[in-house]
C-alpha atoms as a PDB file:
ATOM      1  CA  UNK A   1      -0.107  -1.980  20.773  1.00  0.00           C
ATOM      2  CA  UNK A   2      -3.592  -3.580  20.766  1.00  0.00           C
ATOM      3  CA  UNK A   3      -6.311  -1.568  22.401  1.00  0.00           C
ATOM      4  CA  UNK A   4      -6.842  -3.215  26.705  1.00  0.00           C
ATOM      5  CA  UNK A   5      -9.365  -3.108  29.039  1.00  0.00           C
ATOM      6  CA  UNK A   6      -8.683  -2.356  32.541  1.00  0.00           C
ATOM      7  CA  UNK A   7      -7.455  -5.529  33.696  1.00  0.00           C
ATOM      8  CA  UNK A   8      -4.976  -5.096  30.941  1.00  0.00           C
ATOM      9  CA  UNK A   9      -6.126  -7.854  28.532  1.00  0.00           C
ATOM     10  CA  UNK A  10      -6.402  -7.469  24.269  1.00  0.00           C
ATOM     11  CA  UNK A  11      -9.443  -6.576  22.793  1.00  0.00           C
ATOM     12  CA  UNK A  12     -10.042  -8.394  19.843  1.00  0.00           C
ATOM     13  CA  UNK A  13     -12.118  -6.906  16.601  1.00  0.00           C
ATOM     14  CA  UNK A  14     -15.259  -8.726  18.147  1.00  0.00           C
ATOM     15  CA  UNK A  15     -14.472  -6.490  21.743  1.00  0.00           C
ATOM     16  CA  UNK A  16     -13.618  -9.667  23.327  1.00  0.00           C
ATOM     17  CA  UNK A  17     -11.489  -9.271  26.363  1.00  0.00           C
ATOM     18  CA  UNK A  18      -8.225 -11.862  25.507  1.00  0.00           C
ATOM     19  CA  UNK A  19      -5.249 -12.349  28.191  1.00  0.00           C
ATOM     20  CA  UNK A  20      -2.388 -11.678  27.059  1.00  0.00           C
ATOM     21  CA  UNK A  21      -0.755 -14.983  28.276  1.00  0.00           C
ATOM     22  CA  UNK A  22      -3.295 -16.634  25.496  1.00  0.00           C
ATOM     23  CA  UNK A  23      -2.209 -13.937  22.503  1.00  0.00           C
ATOM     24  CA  UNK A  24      -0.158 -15.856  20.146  1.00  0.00           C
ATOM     25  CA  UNK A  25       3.171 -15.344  19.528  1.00  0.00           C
ATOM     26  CA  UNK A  26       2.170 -14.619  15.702  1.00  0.00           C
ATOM     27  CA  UNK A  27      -0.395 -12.130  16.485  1.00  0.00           C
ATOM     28  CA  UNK A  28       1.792 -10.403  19.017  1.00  0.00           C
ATOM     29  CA  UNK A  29       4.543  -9.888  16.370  1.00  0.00           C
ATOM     30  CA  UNK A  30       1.608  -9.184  13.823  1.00  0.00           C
ATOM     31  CA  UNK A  31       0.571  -6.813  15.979  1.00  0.00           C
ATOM     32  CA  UNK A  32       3.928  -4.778  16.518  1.00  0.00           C
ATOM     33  CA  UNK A  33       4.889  -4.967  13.217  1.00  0.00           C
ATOM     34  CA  UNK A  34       1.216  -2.993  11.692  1.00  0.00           C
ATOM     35  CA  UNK A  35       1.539  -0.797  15.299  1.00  0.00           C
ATOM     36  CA  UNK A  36       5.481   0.213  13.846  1.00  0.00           C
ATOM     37  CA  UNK A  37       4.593   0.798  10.056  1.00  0.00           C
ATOM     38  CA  UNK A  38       1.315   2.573  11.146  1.00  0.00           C
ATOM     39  CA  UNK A  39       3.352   5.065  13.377  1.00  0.00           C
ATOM     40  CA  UNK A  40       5.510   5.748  10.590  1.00  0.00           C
ATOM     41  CA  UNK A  41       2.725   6.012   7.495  1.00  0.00           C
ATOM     42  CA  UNK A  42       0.934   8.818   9.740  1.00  0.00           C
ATOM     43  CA  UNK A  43       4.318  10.952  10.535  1.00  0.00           C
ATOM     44  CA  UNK A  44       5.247  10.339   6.672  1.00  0.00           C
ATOM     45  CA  UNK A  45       1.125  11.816   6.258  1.00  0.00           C
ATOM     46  CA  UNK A  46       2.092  14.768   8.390  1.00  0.00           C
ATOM     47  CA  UNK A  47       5.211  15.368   6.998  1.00  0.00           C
ATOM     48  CA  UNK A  48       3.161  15.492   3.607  1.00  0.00           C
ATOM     49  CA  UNK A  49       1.010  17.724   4.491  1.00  0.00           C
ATOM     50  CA  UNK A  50       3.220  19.764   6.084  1.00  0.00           C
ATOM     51  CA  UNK A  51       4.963  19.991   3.232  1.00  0.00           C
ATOM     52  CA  UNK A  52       1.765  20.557   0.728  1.00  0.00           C
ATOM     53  CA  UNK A  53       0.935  23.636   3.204  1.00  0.00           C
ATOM     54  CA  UNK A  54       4.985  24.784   2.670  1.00  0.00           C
ATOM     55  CA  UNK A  55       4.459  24.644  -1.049  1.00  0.00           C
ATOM     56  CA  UNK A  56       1.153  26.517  -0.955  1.00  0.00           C
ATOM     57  CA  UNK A  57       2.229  29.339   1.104  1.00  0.00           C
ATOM     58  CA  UNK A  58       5.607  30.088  -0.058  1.00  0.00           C
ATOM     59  CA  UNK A  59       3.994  29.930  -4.088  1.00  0.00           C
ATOM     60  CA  UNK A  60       1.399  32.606  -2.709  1.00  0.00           C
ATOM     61  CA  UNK A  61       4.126  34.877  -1.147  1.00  0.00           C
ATOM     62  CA  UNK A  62       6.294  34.350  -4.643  1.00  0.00           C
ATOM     63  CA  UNK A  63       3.407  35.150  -7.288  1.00  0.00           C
ATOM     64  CA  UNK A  64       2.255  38.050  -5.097  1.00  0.00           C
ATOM     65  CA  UNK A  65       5.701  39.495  -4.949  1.00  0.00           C
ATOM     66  CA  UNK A  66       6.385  38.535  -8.808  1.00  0.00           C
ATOM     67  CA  UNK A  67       3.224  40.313  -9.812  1.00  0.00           C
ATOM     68  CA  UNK A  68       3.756  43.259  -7.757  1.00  0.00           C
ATOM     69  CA  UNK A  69       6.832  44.371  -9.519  1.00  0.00           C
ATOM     70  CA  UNK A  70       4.299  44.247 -13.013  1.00  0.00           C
ATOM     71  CA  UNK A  71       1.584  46.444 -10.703  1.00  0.00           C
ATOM     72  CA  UNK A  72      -0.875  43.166 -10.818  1.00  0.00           C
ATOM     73  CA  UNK A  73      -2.694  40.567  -8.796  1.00  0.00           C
ATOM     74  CA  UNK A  74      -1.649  36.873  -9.460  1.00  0.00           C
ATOM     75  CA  UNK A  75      -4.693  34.934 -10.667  1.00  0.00           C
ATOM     76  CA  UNK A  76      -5.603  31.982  -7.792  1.00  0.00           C
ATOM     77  CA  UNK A  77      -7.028  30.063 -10.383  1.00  0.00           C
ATOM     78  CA  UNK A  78      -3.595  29.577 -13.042  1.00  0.00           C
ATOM     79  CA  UNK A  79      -1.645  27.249 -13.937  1.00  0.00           C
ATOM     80  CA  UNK A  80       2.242  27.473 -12.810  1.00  0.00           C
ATOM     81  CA  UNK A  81       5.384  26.057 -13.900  1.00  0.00           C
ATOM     82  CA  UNK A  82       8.833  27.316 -11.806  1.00  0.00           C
ATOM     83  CA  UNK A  83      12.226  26.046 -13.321  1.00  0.00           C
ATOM     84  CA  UNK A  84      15.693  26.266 -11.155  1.00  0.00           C
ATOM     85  CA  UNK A  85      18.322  28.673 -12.300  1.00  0.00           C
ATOM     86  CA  UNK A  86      20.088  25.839 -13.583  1.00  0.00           C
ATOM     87  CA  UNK A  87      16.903  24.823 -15.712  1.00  0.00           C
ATOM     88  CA  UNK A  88      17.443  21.013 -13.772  1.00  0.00           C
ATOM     89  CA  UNK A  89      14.410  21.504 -11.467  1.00  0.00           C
ATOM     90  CA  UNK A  90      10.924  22.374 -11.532  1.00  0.00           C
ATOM     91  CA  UNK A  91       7.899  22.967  -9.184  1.00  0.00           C
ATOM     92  CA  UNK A  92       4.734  22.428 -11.151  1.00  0.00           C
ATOM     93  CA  UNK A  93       1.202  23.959  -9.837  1.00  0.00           C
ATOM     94  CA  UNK A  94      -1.754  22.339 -12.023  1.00  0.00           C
ATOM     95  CA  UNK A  95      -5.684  22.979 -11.251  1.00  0.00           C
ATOM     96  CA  UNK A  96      -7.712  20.296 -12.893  1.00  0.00           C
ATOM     97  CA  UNK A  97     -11.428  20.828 -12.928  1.00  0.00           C
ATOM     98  CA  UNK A  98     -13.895  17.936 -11.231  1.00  0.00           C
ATOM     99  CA  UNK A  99     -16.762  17.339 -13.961  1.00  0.00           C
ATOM    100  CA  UNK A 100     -19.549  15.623 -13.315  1.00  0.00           C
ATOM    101  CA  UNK A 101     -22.837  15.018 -15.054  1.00  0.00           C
ATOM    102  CA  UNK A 102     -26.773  16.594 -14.393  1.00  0.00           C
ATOM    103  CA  UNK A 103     -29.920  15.096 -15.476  1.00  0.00           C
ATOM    104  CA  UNK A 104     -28.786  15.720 -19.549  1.00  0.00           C
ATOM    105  CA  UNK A 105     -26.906  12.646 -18.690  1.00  0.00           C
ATOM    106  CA  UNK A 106     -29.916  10.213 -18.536  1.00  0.00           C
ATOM    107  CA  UNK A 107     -31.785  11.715 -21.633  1.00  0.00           C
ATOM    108  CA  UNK A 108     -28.702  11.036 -23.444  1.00  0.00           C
ATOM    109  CA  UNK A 109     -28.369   6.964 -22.174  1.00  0.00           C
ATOM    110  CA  UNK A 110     -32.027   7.021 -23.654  1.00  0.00           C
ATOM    111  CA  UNK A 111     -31.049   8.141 -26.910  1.00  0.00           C
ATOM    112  CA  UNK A 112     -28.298   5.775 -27.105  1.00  0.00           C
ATOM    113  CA  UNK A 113     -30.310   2.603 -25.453  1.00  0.00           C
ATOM    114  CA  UNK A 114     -32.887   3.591 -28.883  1.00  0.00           C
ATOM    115  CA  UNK A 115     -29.791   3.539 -31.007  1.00  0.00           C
ATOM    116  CA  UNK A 116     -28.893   0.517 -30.096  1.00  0.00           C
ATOM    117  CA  UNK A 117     -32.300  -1.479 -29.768  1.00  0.00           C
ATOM    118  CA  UNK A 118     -32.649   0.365 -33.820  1.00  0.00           C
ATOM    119  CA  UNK A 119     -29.156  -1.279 -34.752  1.00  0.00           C
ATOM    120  CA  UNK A 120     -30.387  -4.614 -33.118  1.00  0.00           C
ATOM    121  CA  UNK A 121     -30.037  -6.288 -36.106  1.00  0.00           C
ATOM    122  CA  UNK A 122     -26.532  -6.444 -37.311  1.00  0.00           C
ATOM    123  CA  UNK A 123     -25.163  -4.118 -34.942  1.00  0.00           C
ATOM    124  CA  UNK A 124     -21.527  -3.828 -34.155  1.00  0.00           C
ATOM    125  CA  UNK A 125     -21.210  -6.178 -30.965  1.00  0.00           C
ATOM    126  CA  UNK A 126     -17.740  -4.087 -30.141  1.00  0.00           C
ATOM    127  CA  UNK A 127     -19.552  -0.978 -30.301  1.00  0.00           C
ATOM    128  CA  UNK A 128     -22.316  -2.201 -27.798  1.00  0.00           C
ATOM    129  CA  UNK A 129     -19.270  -3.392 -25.760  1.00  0.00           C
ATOM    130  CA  UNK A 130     -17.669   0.425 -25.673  1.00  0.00           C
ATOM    131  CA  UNK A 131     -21.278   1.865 -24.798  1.00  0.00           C
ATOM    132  CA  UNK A 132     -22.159  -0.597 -22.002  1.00  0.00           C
ATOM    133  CA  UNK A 133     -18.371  -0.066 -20.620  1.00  0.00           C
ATOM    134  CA  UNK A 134     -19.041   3.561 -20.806  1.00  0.00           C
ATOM    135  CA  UNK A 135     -22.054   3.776 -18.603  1.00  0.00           C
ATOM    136  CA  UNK A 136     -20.660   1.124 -16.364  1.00  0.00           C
ATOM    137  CA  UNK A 137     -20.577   2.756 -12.608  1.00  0.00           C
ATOM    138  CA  UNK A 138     -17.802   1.997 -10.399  1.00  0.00           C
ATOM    139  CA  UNK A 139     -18.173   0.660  -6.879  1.00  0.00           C
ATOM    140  CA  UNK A 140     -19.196   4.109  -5.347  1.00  0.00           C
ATOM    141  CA  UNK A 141     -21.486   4.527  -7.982  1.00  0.00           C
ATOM    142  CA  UNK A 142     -19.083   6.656  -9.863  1.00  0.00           C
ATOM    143  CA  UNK A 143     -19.406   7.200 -13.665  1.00  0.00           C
ATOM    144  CA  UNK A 144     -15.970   7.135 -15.818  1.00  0.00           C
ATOM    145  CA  UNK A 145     -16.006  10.838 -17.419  1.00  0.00           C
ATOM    146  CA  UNK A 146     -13.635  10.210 -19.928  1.00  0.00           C
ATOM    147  CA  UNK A 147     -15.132   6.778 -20.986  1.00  0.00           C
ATOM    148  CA  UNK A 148     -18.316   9.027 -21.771  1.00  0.00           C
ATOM    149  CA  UNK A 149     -16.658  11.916 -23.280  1.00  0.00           C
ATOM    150  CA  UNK A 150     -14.879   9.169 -25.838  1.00  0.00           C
ATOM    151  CA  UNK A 151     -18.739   8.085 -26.986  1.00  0.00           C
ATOM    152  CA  UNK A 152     -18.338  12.202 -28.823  1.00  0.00           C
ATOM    153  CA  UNK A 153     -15.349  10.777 -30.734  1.00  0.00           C
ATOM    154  CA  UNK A 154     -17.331   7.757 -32.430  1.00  0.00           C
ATOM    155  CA  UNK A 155     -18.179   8.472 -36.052  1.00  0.00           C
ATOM    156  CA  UNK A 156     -21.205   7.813 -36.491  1.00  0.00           C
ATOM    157  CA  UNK A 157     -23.794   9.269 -38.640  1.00  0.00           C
ATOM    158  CA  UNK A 158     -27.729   9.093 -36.672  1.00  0.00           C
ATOM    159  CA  UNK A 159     -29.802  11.620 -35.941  1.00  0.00           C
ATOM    160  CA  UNK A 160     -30.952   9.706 -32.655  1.00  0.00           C
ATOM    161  CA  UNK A 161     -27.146   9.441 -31.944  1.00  0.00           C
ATOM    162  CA  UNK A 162     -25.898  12.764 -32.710  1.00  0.00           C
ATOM    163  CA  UNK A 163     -28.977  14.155 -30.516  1.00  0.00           C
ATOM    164  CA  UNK A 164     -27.676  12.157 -27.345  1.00  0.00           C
ATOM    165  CA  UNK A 165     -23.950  13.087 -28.300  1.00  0.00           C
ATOM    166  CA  UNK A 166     -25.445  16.713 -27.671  1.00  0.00           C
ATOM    167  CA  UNK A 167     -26.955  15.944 -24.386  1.00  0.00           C
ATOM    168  CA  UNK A 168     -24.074  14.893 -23.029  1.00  0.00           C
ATOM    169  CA  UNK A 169     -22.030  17.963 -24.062  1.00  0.00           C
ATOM    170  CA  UNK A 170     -25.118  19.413 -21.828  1.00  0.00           C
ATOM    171  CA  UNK A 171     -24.525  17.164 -19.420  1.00  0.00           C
ATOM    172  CA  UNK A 172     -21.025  18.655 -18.493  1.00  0.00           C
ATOM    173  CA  UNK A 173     -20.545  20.401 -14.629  1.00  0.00           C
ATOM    174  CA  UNK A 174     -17.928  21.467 -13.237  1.00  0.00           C
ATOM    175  CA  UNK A 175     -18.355  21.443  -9.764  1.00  0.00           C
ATOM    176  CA  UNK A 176     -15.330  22.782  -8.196  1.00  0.00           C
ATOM    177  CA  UNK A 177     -11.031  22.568  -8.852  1.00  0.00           C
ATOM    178  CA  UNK A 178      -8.342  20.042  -7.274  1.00  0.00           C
ATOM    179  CA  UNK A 179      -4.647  21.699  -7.079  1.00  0.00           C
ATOM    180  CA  UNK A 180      -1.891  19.882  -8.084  1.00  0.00           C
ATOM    181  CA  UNK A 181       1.419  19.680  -6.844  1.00  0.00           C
ATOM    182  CA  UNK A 182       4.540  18.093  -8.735  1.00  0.00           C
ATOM    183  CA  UNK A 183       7.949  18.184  -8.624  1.00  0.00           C
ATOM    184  CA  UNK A 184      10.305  17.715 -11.427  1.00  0.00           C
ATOM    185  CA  UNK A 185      14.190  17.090 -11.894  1.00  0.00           C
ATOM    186  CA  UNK A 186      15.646  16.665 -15.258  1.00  0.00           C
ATOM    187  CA  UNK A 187      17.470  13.219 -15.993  1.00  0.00           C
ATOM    188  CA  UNK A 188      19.778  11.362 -18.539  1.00  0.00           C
ATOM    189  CA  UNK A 189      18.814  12.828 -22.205  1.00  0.00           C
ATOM    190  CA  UNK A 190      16.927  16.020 -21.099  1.00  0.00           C
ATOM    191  CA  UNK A 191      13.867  14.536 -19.775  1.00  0.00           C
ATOM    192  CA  UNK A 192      11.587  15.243 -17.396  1.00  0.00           C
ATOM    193  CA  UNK A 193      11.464  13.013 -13.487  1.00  0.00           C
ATOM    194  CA  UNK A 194       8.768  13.186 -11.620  1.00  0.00           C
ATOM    195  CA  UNK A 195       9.974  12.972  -7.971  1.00  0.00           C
ATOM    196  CA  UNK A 196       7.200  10.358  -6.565  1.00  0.00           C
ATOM    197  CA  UNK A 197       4.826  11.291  -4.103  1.00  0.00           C
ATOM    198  CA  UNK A 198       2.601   8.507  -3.790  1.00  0.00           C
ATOM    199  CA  UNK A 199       3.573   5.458  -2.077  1.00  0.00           C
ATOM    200  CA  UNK A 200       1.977   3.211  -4.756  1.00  0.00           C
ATOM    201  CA  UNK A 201       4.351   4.180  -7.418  1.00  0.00           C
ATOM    202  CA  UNK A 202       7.369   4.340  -5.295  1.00  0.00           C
END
């Protein structure tokens, strides 16, 4: 329900007070409808992560009691892939690494930018296309790692560009690991279905 003041009236976004008597109809069922679905998209969120935690723990008691009958330690940092008895399920584990880029970064958009203003003159227009795409931040200022990493798989033979393909190879960090989780059942013709997770792709 919309957020009152004491006399019991709606507050709308600007903090006016509203009575309800003057609410329409349409915002009142707007209302109850986003105030439903709401209530139900944060139990579904606990449920998730109350799940994810589920997952985490009972894959930490299993590996620990797997590699104890080898005399080892399970490494926190592998990859894992669990299959059912009946080889129709599986729990994968996957650690991805988050790369970003240091200072190497902007010595290499130099090299390129002198690249480019040297291949002014009948230059590819596509290929100043992929470079400008490549370097193109998103909203949050983000830059596209893989659209970067493709500039490495460009043939092309400069010693300006080669230098800058360097740089960015320098210009890899990893700075830190994101976890995973994924669960698999196996469908018509032996393949692989992911069970979906994400409420976009439902």
């Amino acid at each position: 329900m919309a957020n009152k003041n004491t006399k019991g009236h709606w507050l709308n976004a600007s903090g006016d007070a509203v009575p309800v008597k003057y609410v329409p109809v349409i915002d009142k069922k707007r209302d109850m409808m986003i105030e439903r679905l709401f209530k139900r998209a944060e139990e579904a969120s606990k449920r998730l992560g109350e799940l994810r935690a589920e997952v985490d723990r009972e894959v930490a008691e299993f590996l620990t009691m797997a590699a104890a009958e080898h005399n080892l330690v399970p490494n926190d940092g592998g990859n894992y892939w669990f299959t059912g008895f009946s080889g129709d399920k599986r729990l994968e584990i996957k650690v991805g690494k988050l790369i970003d880029f240091d200072e190497h970064l902007k010595w290499a958009k130099q090299k390129i930018d002198q690249c480019i203003e040297k291949w002014s003159e009948g230059a590819n227009d596509k290929l100043r296309l992929i470079v400008f795409d490549a370097f193109k931040a998103d909203s949050k200022g983000r830059l596209d790692t893989k659209r970067i990493l493709g500039l490495k798989k460009l043939k092309i033979k400069d010693p300006v560009w080669e230098e800058a393909m360097e740089l960015i190879g320098k210009a890899l960090v990893v700075t830190g690991t994101k976890t995973y989780v994924n669960f698999y059942r196996r469908g018509a013709h032996d393949a692989w279905v992911g069970i979906c997770l994400d409420m976009a792709r439902v």
